[in-house]
N, C-alpha and C. Protein backbone atom coordinates (compact mmCIF):
# COMPACT_ATOMS: atom_id res chain seq x y z
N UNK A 1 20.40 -13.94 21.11
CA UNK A 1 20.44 -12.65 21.80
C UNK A 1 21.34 -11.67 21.04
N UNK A 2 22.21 -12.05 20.78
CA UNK A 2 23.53 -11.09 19.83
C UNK A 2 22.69 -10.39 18.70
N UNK A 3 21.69 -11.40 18.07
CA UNK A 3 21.51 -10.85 16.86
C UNK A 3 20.35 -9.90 17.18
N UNK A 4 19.73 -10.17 18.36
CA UNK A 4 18.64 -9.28 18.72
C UNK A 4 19.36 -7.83 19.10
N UNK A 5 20.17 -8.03 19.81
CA UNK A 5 20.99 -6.72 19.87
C UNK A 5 21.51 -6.04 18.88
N UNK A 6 22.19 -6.82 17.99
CA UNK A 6 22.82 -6.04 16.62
C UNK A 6 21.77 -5.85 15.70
N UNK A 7 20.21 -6.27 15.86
CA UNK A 7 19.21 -5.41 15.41
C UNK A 7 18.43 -3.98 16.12
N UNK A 8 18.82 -4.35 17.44
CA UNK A 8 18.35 -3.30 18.16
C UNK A 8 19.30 -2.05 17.89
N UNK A 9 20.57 -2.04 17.57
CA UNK A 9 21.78 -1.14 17.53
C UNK A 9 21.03 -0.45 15.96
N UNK A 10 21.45 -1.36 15.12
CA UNK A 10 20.74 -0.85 13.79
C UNK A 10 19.78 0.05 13.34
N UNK A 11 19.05 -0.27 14.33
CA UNK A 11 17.71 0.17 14.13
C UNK A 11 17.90 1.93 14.97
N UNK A 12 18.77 1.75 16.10
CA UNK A 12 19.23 2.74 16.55
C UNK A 12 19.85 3.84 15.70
N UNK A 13 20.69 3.03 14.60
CA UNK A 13 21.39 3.74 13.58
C UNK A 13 20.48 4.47 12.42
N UNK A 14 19.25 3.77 12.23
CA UNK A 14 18.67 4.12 11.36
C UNK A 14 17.90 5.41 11.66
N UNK A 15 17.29 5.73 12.54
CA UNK A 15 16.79 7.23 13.51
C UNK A 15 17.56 8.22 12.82
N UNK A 16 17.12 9.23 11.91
CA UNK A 16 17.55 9.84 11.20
C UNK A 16 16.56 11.27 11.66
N UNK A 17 15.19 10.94 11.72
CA UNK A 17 14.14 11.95 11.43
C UNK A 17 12.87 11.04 12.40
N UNK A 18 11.59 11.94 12.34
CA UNK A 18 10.75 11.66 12.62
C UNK A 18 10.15 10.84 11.62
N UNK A 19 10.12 10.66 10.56
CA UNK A 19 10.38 10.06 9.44
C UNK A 19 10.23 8.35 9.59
N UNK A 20 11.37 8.12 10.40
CA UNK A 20 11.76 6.85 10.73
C UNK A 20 11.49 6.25 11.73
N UNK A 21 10.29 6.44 12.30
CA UNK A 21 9.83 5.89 13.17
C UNK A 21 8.77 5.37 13.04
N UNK A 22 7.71 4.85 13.12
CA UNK A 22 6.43 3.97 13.12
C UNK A 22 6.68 2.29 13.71
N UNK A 23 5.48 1.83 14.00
CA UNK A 23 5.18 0.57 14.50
C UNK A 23 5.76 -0.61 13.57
N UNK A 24 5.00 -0.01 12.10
CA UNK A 24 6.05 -1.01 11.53
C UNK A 24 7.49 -0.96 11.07
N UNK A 25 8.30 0.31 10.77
CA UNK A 25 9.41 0.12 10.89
C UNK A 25 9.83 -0.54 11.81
N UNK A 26 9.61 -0.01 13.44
CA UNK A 26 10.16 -0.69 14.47
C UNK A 26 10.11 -2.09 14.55
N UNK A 27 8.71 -2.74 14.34
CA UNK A 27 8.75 -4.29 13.79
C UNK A 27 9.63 -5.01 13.09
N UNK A 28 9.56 -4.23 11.48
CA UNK A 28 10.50 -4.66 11.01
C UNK A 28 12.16 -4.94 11.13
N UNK A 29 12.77 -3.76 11.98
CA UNK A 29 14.05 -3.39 12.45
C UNK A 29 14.49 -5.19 13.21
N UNK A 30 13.01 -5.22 14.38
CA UNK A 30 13.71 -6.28 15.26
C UNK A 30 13.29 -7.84 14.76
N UNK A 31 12.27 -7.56 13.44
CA UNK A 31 11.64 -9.27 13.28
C UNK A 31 10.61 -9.41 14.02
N UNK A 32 9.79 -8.58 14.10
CA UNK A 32 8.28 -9.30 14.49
C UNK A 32 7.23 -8.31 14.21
N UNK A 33 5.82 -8.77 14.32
CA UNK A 33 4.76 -8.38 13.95
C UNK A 33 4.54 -7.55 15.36
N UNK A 34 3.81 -6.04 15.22
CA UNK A 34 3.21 -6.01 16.50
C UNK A 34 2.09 -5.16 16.10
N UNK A 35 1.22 -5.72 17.07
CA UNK A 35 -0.40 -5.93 17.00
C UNK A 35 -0.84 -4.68 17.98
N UNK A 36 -1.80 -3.94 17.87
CA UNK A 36 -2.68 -3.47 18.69
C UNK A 36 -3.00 -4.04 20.26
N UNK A 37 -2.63 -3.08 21.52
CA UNK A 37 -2.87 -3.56 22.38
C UNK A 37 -4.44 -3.31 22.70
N UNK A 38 -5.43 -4.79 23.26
CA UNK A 38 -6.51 -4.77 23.66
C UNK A 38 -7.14 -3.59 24.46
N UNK A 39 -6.50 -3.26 25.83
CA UNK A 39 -6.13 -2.63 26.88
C UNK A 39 -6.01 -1.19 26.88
N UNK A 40 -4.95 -0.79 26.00
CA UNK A 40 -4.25 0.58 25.45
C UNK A 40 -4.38 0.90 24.46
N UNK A 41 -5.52 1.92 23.77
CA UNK A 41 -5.42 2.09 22.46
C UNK A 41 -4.45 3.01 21.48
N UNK A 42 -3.20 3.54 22.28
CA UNK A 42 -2.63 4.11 21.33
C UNK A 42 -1.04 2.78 21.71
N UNK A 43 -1.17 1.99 21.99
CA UNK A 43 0.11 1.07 22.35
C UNK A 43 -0.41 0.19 21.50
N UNK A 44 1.24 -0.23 20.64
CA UNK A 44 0.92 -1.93 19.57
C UNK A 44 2.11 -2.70 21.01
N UNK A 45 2.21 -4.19 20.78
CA UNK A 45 2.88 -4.93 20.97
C UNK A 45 3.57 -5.84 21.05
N UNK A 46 4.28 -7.06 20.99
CA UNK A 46 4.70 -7.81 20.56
C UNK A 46 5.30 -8.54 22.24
N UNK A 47 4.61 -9.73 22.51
CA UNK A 47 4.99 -10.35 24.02
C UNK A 47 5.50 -12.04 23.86
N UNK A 48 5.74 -11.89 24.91
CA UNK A 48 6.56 -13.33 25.27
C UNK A 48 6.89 -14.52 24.00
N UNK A 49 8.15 -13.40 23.62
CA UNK A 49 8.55 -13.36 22.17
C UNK A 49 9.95 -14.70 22.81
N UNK A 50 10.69 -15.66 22.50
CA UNK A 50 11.59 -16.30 22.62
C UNK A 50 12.85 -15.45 21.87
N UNK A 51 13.95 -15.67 22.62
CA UNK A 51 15.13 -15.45 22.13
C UNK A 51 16.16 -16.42 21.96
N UNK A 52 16.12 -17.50 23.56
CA UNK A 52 17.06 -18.73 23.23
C UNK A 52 16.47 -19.24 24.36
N UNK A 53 16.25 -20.34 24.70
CA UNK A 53 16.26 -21.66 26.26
C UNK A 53 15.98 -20.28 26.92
N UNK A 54 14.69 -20.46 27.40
CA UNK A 54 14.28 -19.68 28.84
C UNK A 54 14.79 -18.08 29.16
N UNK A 55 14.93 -17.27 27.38
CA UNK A 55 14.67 -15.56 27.55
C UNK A 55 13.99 -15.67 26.59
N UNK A 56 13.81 -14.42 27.62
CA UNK A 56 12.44 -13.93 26.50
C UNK A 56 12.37 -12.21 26.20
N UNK A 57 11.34 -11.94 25.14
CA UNK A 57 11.37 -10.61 25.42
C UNK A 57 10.11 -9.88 24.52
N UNK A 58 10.27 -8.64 25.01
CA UNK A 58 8.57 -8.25 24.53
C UNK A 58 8.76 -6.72 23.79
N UNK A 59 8.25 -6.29 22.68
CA UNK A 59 8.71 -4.91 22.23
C UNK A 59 6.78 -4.06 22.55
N UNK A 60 6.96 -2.84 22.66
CA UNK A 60 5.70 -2.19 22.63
C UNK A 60 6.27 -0.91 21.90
N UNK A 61 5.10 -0.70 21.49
CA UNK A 61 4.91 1.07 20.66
C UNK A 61 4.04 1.91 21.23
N UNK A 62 4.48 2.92 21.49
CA UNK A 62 3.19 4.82 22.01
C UNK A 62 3.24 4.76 21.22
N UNK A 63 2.16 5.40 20.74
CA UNK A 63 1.74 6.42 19.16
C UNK A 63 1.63 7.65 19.74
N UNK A 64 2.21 9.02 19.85
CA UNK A 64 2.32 9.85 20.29
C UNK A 64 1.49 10.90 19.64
N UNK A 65 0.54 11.43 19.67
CA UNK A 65 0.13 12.34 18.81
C UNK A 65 0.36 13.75 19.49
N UNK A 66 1.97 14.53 19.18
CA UNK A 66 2.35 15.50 19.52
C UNK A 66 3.73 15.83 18.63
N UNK A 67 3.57 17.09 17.87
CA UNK A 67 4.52 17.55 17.11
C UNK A 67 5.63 17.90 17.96
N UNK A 68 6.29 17.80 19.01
CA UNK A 68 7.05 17.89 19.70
C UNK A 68 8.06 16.46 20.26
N UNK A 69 6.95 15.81 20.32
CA UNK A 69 7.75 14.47 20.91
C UNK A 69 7.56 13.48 19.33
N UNK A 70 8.37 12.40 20.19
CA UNK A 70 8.62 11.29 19.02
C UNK A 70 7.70 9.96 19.91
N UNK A 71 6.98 9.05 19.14
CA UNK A 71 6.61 8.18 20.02
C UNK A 71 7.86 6.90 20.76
N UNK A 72 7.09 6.70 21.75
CA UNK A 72 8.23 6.35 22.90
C UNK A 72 8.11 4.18 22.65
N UNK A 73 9.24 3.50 22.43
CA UNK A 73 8.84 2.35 21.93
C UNK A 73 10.41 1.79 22.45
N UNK A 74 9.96 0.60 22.58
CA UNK A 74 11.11 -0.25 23.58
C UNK A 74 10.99 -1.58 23.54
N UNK A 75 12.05 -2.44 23.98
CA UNK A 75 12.62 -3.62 24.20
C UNK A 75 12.79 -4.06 25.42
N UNK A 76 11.79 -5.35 25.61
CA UNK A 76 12.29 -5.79 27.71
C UNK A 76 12.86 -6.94 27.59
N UNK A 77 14.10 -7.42 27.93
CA UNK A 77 14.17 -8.82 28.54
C UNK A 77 13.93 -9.34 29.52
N UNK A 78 13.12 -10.49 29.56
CA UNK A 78 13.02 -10.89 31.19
C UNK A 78 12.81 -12.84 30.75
N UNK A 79 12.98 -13.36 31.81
CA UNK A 79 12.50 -14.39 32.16
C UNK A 79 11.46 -15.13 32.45
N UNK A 80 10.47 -15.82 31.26
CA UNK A 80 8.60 -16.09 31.47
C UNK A 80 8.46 -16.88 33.14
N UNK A 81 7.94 -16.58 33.79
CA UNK A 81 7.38 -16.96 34.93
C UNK A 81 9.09 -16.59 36.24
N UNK A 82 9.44 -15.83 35.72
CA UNK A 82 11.04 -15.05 37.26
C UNK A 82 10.58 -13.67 37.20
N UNK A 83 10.78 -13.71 38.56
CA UNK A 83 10.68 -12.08 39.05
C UNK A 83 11.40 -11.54 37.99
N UNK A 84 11.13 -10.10 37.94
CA UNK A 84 11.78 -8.90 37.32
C UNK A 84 13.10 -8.79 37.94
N UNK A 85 14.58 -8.94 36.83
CA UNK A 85 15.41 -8.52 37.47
C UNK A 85 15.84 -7.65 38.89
N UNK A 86 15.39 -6.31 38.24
CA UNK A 86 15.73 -5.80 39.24
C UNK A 86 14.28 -5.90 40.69
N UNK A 87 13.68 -6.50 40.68
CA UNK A 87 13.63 -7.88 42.11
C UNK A 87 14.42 -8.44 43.22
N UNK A 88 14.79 -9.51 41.50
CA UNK A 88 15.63 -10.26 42.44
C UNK A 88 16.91 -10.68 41.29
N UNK A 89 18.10 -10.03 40.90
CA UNK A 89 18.70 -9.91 40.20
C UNK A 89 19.57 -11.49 39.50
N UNK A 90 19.67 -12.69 40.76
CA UNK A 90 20.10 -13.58 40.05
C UNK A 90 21.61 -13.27 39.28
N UNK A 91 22.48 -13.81 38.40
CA UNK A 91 23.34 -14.06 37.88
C UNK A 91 23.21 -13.81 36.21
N UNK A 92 21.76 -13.41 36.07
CA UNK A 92 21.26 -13.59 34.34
C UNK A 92 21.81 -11.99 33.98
N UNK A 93 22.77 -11.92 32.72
CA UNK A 93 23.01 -10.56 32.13
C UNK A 93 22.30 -10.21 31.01
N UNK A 94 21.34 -10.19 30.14
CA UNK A 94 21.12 -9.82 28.70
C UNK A 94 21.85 -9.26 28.26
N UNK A 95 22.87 -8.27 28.69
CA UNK A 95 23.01 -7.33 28.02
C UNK A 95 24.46 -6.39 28.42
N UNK A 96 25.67 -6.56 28.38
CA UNK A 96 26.18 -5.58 29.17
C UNK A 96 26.06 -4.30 28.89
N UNK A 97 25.75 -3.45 30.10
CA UNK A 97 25.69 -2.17 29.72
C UNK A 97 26.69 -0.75 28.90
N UNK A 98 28.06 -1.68 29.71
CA UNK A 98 29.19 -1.12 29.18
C UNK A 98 29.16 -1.23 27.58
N UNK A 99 29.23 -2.40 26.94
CA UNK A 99 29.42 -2.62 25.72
C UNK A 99 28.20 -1.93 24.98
N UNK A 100 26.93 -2.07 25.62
CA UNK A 100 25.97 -1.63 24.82
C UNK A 100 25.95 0.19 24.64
N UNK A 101 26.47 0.59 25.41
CA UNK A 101 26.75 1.98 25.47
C UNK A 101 27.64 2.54 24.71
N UNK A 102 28.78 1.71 24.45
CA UNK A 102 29.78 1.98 24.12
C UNK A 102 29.57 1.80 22.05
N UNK A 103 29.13 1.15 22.06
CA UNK A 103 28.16 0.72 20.56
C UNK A 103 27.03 1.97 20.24
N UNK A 104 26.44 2.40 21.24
CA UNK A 104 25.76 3.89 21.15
C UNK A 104 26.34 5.22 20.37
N UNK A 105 27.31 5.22 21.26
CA UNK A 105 28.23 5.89 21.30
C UNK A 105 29.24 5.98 19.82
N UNK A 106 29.38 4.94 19.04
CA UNK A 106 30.02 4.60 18.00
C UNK A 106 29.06 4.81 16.96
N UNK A 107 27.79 5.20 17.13
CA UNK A 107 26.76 5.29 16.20
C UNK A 107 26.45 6.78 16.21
N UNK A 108 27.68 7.49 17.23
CA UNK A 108 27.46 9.06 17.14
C UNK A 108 26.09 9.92 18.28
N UNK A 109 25.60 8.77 19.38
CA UNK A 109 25.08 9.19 20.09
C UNK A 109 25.45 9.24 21.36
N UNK A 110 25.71 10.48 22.16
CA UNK A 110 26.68 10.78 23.68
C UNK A 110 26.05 10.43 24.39
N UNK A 111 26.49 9.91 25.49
CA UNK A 111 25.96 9.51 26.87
C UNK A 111 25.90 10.76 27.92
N UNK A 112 24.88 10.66 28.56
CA UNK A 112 24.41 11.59 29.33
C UNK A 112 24.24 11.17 30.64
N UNK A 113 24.82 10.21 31.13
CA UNK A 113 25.19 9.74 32.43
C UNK A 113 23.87 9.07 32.66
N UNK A 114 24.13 8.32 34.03
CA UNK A 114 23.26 7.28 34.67
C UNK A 114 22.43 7.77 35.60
N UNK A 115 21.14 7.58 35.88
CA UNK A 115 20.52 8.16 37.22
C UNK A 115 19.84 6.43 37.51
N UNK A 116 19.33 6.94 38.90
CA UNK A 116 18.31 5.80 39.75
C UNK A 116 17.40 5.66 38.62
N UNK A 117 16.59 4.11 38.39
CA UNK A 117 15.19 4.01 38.26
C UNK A 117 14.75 2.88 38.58
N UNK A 118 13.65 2.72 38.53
CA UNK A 118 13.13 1.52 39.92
C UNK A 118 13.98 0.76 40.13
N UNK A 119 14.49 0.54 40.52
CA UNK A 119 15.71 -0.57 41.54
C UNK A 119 16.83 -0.86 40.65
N UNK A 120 16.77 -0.32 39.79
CA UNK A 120 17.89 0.21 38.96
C UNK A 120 18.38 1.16 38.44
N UNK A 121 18.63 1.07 36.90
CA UNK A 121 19.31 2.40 36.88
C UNK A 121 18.47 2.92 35.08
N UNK A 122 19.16 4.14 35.23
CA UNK A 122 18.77 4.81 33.19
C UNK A 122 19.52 5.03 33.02
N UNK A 123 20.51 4.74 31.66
CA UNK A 123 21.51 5.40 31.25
C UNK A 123 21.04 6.11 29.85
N UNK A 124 21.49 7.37 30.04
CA UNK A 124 20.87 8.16 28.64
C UNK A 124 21.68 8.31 27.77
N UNK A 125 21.37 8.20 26.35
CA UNK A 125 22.02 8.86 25.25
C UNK A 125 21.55 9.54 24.67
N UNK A 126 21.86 10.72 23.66
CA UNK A 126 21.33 11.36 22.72
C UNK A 126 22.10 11.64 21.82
N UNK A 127 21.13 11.59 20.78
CA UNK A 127 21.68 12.04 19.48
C UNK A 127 21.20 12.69 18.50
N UNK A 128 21.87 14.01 18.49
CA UNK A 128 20.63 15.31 17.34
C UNK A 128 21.08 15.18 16.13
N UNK A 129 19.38 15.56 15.78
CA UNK A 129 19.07 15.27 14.32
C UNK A 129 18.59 17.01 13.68
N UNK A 130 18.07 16.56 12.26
CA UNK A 130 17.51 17.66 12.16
C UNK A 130 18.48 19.41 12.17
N UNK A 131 19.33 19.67 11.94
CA UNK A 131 20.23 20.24 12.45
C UNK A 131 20.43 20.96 13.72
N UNK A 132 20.40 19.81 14.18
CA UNK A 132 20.58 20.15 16.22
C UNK A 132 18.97 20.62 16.36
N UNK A 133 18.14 21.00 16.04
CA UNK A 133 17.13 21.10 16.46
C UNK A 133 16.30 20.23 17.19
N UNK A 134 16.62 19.02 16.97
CA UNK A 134 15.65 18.00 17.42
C UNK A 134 16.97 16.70 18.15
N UNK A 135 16.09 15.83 18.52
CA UNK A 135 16.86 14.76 18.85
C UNK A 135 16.17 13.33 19.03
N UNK A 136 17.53 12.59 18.94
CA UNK A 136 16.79 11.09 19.29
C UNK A 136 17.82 10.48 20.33
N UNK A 137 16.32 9.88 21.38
CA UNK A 137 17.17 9.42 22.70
C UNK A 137 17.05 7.94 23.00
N UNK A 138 17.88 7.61 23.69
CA UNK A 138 17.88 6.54 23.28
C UNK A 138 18.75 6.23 24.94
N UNK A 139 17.68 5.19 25.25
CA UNK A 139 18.07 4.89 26.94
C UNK A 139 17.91 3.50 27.29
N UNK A 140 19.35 3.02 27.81
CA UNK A 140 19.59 1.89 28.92
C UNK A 140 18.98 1.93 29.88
N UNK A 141 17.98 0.80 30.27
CA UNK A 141 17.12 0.39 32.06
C UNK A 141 18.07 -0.68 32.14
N UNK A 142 18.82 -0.25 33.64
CA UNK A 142 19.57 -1.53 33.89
C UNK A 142 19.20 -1.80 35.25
N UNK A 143 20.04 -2.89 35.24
CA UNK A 143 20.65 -3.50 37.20
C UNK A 143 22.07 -4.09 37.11
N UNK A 144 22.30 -4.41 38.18
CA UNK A 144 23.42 -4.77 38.60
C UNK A 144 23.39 -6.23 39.00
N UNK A 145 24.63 -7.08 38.71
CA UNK A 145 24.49 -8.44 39.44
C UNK A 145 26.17 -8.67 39.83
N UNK A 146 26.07 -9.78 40.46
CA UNK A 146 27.65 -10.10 41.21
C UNK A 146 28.03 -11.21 40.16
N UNK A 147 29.30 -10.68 38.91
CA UNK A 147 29.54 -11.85 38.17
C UNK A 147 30.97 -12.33 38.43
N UNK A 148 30.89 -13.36 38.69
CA UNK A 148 32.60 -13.65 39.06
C UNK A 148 33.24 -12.93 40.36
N UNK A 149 32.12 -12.62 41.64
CA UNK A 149 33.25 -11.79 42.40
C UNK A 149 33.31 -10.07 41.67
N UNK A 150 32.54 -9.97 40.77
CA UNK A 150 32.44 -8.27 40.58
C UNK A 150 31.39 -8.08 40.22
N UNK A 151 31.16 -6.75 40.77
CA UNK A 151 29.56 -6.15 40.03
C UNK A 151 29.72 -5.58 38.71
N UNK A 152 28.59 -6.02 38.24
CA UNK A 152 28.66 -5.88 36.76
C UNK A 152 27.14 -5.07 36.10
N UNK A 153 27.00 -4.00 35.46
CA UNK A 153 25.68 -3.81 35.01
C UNK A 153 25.61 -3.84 33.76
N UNK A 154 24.14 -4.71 33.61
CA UNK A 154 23.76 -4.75 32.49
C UNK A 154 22.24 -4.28 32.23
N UNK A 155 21.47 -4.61 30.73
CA UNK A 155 20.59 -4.23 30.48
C UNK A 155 19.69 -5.01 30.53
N UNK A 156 18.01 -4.56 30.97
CA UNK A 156 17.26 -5.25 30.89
C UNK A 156 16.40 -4.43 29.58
N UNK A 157 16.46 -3.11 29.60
CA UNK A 157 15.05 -2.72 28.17
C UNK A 157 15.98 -1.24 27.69
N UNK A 158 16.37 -1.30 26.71
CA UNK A 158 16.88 -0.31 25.91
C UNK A 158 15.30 0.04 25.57
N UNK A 159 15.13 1.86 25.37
CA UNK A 159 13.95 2.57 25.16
C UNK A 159 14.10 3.86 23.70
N UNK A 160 13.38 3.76 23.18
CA UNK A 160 13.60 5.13 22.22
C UNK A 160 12.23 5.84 21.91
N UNK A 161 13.41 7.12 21.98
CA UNK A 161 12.21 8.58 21.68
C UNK A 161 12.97 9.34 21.36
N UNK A 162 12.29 10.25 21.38
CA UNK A 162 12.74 12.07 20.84
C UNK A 162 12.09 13.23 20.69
N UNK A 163 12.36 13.73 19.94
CA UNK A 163 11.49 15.23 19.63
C UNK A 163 12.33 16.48 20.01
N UNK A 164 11.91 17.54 20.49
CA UNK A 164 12.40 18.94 20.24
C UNK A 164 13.51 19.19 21.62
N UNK A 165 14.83 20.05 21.19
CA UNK A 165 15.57 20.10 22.41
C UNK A 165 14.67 21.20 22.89
């Protein structure tokens, strides 16, 4: 999991331009192939990928065809055959949110606070490119669980995009 994260950060770092984005960079960034979805023809994907004993996780790509936006492409952790965290939240962290934010943040991209999303939460970052003209965003989906007697949030799917402020 560490190393999946300190590729996911990287890859965060590397977002320079519109430039730097495609299916296969993004592949390459995290270590895997991703294929054309059957279903969705502008989505590639990559599913019930192993990370260690019983996580798992799945990357997908938009292909965006709009000079304004950046295509929108992401990372889920979950558990093969357990409800969706934020479900039924359990004791499982992937990810703390604090730390993972805080690593954002050290890569020169600001946090833009937390809102609701389905039974959890978004935490946003951004970071402009391009000379301030443009940007790349870059967002925490979390939940919350009870660790030790405290609530604690972490991540289930860090997301990235961008395009024009």
């Amino acid at each position: 999991m560490s190393e999946l994260q300190r590729r996911l950060l990287a890859y965060a770092d590397s977002l320079k331009s519109r430039a730097d984005i495609s299916p296969e960079k993004f592949g390459a960034a995290i270590g895997v192939s991703l294929v054309p979805d059957e279903k969705v023809s502008i989505r590639s994907v990559a599913k019930d990928l192993v990370i260690t004993e019983g996580f798992n996780y799945a990357a997908s790509y938009f292909s965006v065809e709009s000079p304004r936006d950046y295509p929108r492409h992401s990372v889920v952790f979950y558990q093969l055959g357990k409800p969706s965290v934020t479900e039924a939240p359990g004791d499982v962290c992937y990810w703390d949110a604090d730390s993972a934010g805080q690593a954002l943040e050290r890569l020169g991209y600001r946090g833009l606070g937390e809102s609701p999303f389905k039974r959890g939460g978004i935490r946003h970052f951004w970071r402009p490119i391009g000379a301030g003209k443009k940007g790349m965003s870059t967002s925490l989906l979390t939940y919350r669980i009870n660790d030790s007697a405290r609530l604690r949030t972490c991540v289930y799917e860090i997301r990235f995009s961008g395009g024009d402020m």
